[in-house]
N, C-alpha and C. Protein backbone atom coordinates (compact mmCIF):
# COMPACT_ATOMS: atom_id res chain seq x y z
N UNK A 1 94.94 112.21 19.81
CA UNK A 1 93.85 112.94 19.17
C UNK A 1 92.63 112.03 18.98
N UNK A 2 92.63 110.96 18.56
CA UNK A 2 91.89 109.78 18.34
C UNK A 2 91.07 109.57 19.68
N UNK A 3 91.67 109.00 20.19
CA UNK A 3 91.52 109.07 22.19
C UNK A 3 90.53 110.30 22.38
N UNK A 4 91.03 111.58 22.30
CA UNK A 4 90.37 112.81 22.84
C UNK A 4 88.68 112.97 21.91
N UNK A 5 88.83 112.33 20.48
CA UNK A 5 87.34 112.39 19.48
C UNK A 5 86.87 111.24 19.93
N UNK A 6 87.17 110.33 20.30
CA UNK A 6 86.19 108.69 20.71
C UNK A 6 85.68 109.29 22.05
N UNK A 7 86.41 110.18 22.96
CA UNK A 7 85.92 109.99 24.17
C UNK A 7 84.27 111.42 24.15
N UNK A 8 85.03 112.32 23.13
CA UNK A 8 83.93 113.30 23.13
C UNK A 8 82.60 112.63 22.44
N UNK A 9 82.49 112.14 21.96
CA UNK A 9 81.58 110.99 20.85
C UNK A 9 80.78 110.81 21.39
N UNK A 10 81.70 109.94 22.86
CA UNK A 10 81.16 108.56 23.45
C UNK A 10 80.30 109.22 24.73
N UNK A 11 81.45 111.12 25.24
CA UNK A 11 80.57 111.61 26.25
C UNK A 11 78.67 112.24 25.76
N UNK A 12 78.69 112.46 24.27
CA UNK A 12 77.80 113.39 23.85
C UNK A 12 76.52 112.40 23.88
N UNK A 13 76.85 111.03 23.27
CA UNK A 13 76.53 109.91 23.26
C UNK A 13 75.07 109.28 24.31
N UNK A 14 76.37 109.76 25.55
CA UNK A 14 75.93 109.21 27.03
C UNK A 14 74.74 109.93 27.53
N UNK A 15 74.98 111.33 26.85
CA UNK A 15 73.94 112.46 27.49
C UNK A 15 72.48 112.59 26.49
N UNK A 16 72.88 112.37 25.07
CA UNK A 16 71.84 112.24 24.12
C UNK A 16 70.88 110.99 24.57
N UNK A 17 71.23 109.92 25.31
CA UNK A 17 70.60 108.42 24.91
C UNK A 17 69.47 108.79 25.59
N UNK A 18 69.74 109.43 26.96
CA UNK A 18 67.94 109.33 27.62
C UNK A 18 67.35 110.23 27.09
N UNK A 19 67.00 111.03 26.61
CA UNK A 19 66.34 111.57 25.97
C UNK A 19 65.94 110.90 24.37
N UNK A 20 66.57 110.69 23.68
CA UNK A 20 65.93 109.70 23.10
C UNK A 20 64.96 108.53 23.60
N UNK A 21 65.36 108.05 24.51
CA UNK A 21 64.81 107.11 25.15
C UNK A 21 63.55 107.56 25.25
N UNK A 22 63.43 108.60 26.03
CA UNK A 22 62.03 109.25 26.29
C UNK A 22 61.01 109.40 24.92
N UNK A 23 61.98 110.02 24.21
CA UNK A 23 60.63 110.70 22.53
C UNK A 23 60.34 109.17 22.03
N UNK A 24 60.74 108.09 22.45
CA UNK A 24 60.30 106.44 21.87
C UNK A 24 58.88 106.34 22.73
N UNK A 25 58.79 106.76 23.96
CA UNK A 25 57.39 106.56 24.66
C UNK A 25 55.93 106.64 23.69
N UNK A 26 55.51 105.62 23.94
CA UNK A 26 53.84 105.83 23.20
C UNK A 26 52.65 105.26 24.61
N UNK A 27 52.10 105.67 23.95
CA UNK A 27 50.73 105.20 24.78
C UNK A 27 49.53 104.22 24.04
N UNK A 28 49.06 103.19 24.15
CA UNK A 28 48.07 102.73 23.29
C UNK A 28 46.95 101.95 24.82
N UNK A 29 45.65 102.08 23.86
CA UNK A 29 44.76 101.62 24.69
C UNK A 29 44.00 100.36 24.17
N UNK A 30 44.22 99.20 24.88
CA UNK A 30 44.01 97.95 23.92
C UNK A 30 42.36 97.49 25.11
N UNK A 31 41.27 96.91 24.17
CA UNK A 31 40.52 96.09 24.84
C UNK A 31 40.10 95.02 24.17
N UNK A 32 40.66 94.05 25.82
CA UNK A 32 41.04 92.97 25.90
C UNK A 32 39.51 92.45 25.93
N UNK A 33 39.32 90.84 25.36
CA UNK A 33 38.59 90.52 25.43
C UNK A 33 37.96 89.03 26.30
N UNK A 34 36.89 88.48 26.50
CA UNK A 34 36.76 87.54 27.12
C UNK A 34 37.28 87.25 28.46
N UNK A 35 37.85 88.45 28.99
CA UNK A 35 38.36 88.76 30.51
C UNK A 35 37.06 89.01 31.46
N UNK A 36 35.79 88.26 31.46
CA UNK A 36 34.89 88.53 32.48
C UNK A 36 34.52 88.43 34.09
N UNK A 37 35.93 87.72 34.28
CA UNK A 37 35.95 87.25 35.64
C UNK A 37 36.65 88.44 36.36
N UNK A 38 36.46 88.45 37.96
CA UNK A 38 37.66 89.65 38.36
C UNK A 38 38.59 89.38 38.20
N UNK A 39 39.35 88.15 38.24
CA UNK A 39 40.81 87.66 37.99
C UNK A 39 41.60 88.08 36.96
N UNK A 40 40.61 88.06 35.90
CA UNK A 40 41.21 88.78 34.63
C UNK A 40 41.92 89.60 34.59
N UNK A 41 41.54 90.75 35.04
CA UNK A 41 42.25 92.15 34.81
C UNK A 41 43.68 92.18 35.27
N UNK A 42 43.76 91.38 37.04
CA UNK A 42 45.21 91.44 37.32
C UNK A 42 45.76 90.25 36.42
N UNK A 43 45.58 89.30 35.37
CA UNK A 43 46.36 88.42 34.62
C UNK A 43 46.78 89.24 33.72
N UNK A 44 46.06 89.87 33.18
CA UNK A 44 45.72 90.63 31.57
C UNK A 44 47.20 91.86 31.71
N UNK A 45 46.86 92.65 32.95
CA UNK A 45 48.05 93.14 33.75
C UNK A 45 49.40 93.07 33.60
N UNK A 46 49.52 91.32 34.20
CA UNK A 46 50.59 90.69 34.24
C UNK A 46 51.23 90.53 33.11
N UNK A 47 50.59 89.85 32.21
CA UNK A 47 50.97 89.44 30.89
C UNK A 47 51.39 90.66 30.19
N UNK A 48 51.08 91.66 30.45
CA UNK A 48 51.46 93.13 29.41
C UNK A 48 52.63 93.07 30.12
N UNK A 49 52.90 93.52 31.45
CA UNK A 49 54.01 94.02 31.90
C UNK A 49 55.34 93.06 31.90
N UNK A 50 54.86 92.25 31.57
CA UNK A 50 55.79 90.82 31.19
C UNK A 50 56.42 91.26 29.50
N UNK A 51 55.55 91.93 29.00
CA UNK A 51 56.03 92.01 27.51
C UNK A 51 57.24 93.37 27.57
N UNK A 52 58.59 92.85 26.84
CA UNK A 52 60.19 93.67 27.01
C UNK A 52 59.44 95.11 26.35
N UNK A 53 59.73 96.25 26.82
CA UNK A 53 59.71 97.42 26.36
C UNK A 53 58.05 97.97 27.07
N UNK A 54 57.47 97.46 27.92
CA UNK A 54 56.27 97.78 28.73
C UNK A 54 56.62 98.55 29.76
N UNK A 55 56.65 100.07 30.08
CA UNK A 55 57.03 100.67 30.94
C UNK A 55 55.64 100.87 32.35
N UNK A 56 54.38 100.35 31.66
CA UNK A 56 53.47 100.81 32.89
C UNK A 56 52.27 100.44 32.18
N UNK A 57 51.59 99.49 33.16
CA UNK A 57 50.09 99.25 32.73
C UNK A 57 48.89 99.87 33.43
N UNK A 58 47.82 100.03 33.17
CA UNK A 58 46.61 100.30 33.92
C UNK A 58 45.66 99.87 33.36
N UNK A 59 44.56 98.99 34.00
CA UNK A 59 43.42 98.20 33.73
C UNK A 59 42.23 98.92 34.26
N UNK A 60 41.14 98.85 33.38
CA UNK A 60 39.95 99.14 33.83
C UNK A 60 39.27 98.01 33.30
N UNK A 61 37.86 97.84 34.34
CA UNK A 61 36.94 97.17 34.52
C UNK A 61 35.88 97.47 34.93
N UNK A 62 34.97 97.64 34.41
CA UNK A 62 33.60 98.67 34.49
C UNK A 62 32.96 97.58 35.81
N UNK A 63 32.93 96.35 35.75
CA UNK A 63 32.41 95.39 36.81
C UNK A 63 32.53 93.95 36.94
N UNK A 64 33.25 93.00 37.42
CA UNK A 64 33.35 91.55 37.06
C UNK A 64 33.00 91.02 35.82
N UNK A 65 32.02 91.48 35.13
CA UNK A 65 31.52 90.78 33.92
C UNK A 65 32.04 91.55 32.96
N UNK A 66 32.52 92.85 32.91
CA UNK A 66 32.86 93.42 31.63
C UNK A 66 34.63 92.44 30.75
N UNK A 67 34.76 92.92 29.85
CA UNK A 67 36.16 93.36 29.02
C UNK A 67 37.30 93.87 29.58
N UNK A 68 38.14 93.80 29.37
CA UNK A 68 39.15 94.79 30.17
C UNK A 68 39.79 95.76 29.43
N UNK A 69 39.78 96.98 30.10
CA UNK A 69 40.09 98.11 28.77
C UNK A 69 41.96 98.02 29.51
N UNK A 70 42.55 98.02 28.88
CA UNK A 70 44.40 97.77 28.98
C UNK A 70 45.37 98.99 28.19
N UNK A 71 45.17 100.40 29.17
CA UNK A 71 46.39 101.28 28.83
C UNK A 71 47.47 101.03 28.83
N UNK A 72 48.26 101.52 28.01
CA UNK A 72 50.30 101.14 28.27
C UNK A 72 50.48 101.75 27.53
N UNK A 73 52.07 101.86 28.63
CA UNK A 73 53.15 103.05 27.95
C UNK A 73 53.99 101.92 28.33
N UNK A 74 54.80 102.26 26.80
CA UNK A 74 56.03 101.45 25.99
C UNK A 74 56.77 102.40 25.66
N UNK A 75 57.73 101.52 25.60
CA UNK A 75 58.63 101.79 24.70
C UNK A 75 58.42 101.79 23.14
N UNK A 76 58.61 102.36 22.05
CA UNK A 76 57.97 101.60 20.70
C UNK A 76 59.50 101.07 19.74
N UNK A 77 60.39 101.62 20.36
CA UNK A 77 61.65 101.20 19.95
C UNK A 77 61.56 99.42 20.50
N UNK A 78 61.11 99.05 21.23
CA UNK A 78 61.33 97.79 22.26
C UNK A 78 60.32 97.12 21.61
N UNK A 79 59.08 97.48 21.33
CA UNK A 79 57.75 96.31 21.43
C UNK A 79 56.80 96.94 20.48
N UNK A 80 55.56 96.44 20.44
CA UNK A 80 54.50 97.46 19.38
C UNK A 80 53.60 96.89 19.97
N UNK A 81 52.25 97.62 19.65
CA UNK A 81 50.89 96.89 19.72
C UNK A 81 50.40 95.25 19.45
N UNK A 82 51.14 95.42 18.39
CA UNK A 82 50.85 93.87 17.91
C UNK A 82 51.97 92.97 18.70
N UNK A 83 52.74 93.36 19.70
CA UNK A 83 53.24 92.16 20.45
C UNK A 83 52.51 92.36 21.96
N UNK A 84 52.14 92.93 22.45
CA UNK A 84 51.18 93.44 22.91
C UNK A 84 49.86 92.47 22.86
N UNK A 85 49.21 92.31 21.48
CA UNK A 85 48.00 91.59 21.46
C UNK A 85 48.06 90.69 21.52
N UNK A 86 49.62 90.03 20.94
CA UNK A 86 49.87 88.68 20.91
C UNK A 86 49.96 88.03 22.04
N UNK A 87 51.06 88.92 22.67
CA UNK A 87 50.95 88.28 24.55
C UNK A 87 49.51 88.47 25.29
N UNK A 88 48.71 89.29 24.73
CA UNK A 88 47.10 88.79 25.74
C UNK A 88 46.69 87.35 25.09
N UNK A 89 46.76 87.39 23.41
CA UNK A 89 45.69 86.20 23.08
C UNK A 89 46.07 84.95 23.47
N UNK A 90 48.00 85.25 22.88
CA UNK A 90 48.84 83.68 23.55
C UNK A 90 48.04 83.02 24.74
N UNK A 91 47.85 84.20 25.61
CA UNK A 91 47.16 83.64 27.49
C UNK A 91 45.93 83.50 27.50
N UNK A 92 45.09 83.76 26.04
CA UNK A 92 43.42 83.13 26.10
C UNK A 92 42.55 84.58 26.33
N UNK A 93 43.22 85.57 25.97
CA UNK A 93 42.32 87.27 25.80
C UNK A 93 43.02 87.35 24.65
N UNK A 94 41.92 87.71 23.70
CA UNK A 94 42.28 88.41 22.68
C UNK A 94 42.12 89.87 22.66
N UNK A 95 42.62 90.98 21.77
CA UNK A 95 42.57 91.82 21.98
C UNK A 95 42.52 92.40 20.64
N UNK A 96 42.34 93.89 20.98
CA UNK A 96 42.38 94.93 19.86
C UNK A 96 42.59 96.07 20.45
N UNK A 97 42.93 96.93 19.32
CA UNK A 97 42.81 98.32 19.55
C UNK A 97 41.77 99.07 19.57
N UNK A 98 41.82 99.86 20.95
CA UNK A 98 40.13 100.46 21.26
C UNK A 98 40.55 101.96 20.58
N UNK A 99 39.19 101.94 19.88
CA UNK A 99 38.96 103.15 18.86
C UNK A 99 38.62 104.54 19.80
């Protein structure tokens, strides 16, 4: 009987997790700063998607000299904004949250 309730648990379990998984998704739009070179944007990039719980980045750059505006979808169970900013400034961009 034990056996037959651990295994129903463990099947309901299996089927609930991705979907949870999913309602954790957020989106935040961070701009990065002091990124004026073109190089920037693919570092700025890198460094997000490097951070655990980063499911997808996208960079904009109005033109070599601008800021870099830095969309992502996370996880928020995994990571937050503020690890997020930390991994741009750690690499010499600081960042914030664009209003």
């Amino acid at each position: 009987m034990f056996h037959r309730l651990a295994s129903a648990v463990l099947t309901i379990g299996l089927f609930a997790a991705p979907s949870l998984a999913v309602a954790a998704e957020s989106t935040v739009t961070l701009a990065v700063h002091h990124a004026g070179c073109v190089l920037c944007g693919p570092i700025v990039k890198s460094t997000l998607e490097h951070v655990t719980g980063v499911k997808s980045v996208q960079v904009s750059q109005a033109d070599g000299m601008d800021d870099v505006t830095a969309t992502v979808l996370f996880d928020n169970a995994l990571t937050s904004p503020n690890a997020m900013i930390k991994a741009t400034t750690d690499h010499g961009y600081p960042a914030d949250l664009k209003s």
